[in-house]
PDB file of N, CA and C in Angstrom:
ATOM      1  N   UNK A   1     -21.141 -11.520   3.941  1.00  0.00           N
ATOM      2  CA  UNK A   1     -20.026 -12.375   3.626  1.00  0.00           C
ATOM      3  C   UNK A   1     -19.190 -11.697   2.551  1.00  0.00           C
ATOM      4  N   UNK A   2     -17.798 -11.887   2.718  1.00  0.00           N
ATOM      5  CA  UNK A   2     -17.082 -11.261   1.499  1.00  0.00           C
ATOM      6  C   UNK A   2     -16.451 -12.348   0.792  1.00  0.00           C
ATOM      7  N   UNK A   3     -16.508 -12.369  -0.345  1.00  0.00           N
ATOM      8  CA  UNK A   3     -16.135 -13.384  -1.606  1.00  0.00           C
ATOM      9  C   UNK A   3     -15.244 -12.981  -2.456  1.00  0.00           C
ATOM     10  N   UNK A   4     -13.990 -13.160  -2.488  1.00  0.00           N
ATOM     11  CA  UNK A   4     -12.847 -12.648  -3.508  1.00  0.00           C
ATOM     12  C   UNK A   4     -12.809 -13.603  -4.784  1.00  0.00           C
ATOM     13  N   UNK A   5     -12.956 -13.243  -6.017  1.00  0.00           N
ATOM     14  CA  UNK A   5     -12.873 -14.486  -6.938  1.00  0.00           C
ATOM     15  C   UNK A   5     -11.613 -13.602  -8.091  1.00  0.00           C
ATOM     16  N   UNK A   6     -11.019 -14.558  -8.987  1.00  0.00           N
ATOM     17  CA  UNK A   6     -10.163 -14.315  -9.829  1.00  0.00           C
ATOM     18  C   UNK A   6     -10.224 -14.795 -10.830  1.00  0.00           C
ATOM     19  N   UNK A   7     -10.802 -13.789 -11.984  1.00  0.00           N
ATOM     20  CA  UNK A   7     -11.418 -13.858 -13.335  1.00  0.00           C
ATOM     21  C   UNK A   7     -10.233 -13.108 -14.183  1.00  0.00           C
ATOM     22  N   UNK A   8     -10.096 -14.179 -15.335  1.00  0.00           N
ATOM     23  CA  UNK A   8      -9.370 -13.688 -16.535  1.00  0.00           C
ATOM     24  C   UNK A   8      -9.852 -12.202 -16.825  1.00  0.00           C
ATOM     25  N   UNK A   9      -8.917 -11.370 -17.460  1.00  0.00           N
ATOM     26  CA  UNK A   9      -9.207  -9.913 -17.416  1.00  0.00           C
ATOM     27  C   UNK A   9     -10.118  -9.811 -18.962  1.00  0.00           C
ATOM     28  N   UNK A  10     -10.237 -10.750 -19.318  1.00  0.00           N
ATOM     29  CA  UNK A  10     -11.075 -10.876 -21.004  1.00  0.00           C
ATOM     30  C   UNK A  10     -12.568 -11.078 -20.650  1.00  0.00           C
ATOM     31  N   UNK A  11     -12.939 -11.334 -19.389  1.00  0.00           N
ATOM     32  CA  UNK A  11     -13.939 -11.933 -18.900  1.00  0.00           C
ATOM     33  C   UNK A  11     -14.664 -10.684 -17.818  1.00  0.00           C
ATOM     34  N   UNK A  12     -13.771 -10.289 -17.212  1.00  0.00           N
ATOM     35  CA  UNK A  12     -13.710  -9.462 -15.803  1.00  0.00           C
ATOM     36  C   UNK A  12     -15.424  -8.592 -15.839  1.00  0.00           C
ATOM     37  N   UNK A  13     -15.152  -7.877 -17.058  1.00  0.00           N
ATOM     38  CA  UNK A  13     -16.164  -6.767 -17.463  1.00  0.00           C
ATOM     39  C   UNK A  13     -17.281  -6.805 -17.476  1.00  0.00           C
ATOM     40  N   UNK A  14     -17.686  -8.133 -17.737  1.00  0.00           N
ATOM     41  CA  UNK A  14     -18.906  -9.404 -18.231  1.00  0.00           C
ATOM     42  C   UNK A  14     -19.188  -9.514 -16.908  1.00  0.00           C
ATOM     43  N   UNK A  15     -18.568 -10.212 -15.977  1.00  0.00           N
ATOM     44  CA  UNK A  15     -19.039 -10.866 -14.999  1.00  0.00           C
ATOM     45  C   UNK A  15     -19.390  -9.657 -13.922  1.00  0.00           C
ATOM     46  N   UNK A  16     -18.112  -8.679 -14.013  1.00  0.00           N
ATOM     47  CA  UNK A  16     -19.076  -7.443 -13.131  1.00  0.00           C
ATOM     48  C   UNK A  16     -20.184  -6.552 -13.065  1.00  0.00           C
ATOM     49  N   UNK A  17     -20.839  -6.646 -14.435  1.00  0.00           N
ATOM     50  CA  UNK A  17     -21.709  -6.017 -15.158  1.00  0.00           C
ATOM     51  C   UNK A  17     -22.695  -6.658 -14.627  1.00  0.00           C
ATOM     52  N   UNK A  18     -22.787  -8.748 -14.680  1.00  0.00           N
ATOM     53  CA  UNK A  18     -24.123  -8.738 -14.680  1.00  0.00           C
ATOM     54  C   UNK A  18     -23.941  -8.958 -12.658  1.00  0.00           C
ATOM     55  N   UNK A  19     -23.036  -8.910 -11.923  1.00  0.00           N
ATOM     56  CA  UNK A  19     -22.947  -8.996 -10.656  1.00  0.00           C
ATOM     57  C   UNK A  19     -23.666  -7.275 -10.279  1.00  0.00           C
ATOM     58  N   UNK A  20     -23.738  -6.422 -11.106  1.00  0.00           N
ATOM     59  CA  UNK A  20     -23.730  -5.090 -10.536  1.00  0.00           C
ATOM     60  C   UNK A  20     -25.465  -5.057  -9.989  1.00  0.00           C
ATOM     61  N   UNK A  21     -25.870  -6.218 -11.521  1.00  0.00           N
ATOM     62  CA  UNK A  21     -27.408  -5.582 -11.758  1.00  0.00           C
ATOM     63  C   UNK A  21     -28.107  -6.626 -10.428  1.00  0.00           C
ATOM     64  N   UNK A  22     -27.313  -7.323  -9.468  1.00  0.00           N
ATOM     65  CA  UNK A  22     -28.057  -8.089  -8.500  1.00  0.00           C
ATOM     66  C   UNK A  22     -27.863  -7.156  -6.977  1.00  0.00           C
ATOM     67  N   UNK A  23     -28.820  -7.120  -6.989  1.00  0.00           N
ATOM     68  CA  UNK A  23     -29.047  -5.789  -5.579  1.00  0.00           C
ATOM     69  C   UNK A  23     -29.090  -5.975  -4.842  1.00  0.00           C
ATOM     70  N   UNK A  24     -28.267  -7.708  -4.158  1.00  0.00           N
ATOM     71  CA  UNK A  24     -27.966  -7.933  -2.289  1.00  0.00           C
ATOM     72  C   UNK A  24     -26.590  -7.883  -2.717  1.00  0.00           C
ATOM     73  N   UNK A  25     -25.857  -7.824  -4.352  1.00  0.00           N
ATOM     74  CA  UNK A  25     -24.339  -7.599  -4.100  1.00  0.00           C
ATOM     75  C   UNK A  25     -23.464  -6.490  -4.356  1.00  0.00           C
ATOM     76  N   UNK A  26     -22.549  -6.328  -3.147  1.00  0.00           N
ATOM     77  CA  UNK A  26     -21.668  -4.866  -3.376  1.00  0.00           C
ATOM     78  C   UNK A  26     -20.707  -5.447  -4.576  1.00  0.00           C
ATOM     79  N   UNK A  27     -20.050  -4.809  -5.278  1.00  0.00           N
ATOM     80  CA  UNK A  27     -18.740  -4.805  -5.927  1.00  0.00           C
ATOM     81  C   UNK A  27     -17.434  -3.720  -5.965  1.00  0.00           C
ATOM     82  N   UNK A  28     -16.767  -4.270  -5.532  1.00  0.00           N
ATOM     83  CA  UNK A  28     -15.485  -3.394  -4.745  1.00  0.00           C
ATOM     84  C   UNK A  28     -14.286  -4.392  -6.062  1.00  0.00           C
ATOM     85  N   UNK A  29     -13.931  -3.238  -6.694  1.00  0.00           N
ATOM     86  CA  UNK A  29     -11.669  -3.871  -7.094  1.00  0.00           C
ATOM     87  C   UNK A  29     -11.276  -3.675  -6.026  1.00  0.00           C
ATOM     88  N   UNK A  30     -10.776  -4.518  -6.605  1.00  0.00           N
ATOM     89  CA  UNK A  30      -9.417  -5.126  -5.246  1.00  0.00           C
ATOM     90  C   UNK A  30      -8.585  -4.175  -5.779  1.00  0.00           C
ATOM     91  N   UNK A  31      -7.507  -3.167  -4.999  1.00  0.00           N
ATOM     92  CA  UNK A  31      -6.134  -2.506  -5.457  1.00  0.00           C
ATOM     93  C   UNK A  31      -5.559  -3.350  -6.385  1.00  0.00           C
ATOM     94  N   UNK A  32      -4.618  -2.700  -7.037  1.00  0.00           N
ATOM     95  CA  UNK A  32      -3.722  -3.425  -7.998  1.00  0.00           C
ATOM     96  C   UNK A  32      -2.724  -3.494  -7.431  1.00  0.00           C
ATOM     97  N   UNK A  33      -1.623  -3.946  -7.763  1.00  0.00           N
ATOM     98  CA  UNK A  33      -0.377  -4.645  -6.948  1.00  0.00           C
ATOM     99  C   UNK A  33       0.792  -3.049  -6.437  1.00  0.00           C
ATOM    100  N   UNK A  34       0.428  -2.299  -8.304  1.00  0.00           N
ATOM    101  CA  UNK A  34       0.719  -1.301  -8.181  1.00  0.00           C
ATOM    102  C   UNK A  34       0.409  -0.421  -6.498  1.00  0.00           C
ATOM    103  N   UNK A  35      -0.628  -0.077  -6.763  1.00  0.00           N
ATOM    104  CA  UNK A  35      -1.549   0.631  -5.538  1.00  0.00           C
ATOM    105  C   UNK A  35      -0.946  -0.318  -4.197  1.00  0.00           C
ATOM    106  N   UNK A  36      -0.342  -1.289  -3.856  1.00  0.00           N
ATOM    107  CA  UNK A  36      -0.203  -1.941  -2.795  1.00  0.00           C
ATOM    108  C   UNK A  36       0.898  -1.588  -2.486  1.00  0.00           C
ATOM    109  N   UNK A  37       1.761  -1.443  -3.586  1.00  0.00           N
ATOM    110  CA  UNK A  37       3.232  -0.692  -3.304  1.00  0.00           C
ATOM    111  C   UNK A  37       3.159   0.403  -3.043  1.00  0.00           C
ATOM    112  N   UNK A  38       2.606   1.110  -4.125  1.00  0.00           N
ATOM    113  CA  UNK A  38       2.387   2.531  -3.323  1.00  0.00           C
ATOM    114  C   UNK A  38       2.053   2.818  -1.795  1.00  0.00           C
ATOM    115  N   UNK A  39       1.112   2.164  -1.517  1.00  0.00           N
ATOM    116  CA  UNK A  39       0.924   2.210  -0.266  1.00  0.00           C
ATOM    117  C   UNK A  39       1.745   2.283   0.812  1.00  0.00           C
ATOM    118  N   UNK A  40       2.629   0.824   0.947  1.00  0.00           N
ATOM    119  CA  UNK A  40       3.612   0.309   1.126  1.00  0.00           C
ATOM    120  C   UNK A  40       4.390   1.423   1.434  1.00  0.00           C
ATOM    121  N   UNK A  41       5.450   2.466   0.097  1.00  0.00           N
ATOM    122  CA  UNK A  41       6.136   3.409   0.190  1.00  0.00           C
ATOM    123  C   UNK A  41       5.646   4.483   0.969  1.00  0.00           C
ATOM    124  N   UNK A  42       4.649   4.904   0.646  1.00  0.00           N
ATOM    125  CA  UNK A  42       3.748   6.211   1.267  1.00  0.00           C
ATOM    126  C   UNK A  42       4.432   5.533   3.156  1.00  0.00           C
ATOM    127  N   UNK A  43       3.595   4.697   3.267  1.00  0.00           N
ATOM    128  CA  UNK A  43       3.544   4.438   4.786  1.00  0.00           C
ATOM    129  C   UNK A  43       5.030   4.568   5.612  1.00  0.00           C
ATOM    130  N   UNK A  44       6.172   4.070   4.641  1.00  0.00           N
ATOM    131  CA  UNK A  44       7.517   4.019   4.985  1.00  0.00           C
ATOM    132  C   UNK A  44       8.289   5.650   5.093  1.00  0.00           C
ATOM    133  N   UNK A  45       7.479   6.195   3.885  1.00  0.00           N
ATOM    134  CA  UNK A  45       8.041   7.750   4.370  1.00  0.00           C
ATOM    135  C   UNK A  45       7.115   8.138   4.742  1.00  0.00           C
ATOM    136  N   UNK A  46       6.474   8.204   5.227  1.00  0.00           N
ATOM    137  CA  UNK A  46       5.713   8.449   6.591  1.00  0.00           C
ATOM    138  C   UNK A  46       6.324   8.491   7.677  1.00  0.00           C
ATOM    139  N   UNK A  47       6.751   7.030   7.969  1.00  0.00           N
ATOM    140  CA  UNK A  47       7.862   6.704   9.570  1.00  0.00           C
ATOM    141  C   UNK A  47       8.700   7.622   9.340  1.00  0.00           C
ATOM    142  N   UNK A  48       9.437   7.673   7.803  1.00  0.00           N
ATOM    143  CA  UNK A  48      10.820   8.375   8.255  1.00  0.00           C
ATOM    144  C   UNK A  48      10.600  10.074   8.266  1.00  0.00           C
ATOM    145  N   UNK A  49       9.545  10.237   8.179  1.00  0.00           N
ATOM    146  CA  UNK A  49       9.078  11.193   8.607  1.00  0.00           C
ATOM    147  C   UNK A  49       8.956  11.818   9.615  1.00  0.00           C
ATOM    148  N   UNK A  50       8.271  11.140  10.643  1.00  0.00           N
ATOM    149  CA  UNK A  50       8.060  10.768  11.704  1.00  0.00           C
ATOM    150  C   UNK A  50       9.423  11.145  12.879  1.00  0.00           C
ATOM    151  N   UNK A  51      10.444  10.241  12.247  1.00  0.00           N
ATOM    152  CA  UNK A  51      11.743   9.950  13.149  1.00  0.00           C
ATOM    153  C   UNK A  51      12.243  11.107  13.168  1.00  0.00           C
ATOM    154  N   UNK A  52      12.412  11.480  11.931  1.00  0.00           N
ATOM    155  CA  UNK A  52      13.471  13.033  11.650  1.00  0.00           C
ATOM    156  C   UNK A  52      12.730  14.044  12.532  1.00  0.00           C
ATOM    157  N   UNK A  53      11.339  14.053  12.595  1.00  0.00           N
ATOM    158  CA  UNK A  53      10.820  15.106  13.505  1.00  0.00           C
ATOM    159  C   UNK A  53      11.299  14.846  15.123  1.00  0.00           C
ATOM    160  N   UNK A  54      11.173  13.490  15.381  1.00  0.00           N
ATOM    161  CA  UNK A  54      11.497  12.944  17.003  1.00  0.00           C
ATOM    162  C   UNK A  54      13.321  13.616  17.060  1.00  0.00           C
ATOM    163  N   UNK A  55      13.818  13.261  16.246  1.00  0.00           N
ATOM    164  CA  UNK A  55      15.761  13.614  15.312  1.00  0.00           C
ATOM    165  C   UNK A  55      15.534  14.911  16.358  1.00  0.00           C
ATOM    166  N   UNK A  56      15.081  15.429  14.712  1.00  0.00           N
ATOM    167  CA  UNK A  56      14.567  17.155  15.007  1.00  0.00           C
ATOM    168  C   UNK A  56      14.558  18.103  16.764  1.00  0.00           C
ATOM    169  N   UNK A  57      13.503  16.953  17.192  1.00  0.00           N
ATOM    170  CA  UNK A  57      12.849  17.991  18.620  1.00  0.00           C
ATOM    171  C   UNK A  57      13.954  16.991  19.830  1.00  0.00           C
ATOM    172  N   UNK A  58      15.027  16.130  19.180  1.00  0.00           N
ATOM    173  CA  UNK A  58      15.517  15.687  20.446  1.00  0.00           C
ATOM    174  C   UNK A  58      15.268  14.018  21.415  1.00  0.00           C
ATOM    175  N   UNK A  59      14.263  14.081  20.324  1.00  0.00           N
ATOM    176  CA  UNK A  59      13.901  12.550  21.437  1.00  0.00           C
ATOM    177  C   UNK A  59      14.078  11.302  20.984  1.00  0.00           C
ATOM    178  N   UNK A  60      15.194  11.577  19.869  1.00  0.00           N
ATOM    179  CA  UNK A  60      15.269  10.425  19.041  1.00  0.00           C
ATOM    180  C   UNK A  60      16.937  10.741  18.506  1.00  0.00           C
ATOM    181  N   UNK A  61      17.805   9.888  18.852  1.00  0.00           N
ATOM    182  CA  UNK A  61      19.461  10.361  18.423  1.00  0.00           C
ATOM    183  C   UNK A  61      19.355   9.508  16.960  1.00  0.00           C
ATOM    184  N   UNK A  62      19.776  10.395  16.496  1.00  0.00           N
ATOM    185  CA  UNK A  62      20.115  10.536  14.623  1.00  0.00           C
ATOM    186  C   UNK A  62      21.617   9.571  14.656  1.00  0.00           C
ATOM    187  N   UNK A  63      21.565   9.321  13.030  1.00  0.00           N
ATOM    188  CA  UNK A  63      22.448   8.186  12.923  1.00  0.00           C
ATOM    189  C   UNK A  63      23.649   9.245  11.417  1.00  0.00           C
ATOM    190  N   UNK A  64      24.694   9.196  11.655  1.00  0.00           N
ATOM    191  CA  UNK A  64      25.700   9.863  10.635  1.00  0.00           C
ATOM    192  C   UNK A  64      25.534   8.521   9.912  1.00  0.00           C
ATOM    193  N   UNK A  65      25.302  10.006   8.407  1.00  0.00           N
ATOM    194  CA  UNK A  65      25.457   9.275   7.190  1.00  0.00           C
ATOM    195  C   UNK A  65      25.838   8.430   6.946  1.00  0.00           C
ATOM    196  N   UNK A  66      27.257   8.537   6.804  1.00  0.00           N
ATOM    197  CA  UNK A  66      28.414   8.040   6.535  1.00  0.00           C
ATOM    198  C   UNK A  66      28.683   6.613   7.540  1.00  0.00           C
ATOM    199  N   UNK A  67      28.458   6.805   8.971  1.00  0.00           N
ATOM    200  CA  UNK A  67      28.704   5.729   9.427  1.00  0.00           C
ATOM    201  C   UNK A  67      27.066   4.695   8.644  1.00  0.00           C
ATOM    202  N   UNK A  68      26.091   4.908   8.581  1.00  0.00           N
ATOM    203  CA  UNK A  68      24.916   4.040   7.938  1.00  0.00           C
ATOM    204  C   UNK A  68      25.550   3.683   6.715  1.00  0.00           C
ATOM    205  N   UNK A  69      25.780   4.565   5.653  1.00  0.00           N
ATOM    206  CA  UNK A  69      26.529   3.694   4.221  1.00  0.00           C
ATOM    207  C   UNK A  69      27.170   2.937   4.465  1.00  0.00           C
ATOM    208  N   UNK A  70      28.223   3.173   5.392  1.00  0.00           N
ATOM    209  CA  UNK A  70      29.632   1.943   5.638  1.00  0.00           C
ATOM    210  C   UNK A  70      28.691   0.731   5.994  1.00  0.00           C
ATOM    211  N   UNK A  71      28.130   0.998   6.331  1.00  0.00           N
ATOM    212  CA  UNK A  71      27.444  -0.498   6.949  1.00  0.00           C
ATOM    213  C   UNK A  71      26.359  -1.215   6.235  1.00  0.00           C
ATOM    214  N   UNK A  72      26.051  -0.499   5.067  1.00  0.00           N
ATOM    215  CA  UNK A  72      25.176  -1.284   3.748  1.00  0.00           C
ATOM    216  C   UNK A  72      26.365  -1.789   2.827  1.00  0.00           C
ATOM    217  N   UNK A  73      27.416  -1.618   3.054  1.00  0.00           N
ATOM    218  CA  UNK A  73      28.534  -2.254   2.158  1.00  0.00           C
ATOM    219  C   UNK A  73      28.801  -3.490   3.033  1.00  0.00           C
TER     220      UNK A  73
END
């Protein structure tokens, strides 16, 4: 079973310490919000990664600059 709980960070240290010393339980952090964004970004240039190569070899028609800016205004 997995159990997510949310402990004041004054407390956190305490409660994982004596959770460590019981030996049917794993203890895993959860990412930080930080690390979720990151992620997040990584994965996004990734795709556009991805596209520019499809761009690149042809199998994917590319979009002018200029016409994409005009159209975030």
């Amino acid at each position: 079973m997995r159990l997510v709980v949310d402990v004041k960070d004054s407390k956190a240290e305490i409660l994982l310490e004596f959770l460590r010393t019981l030996s049917y339980v794993k203890v895993e952090r959860a990412p930080s919000k930080a690390s979720a964004e990151k992620g997040s970004v990584l994965a996004n240039v990734r795709e556009a990664v991805e596209e520019m190569k499809l761009v690149k070899a042809g199998k994917l028609k590319g979009r002018d600059a200029m016409e994409f800016l005009n159209e975030q205004l």
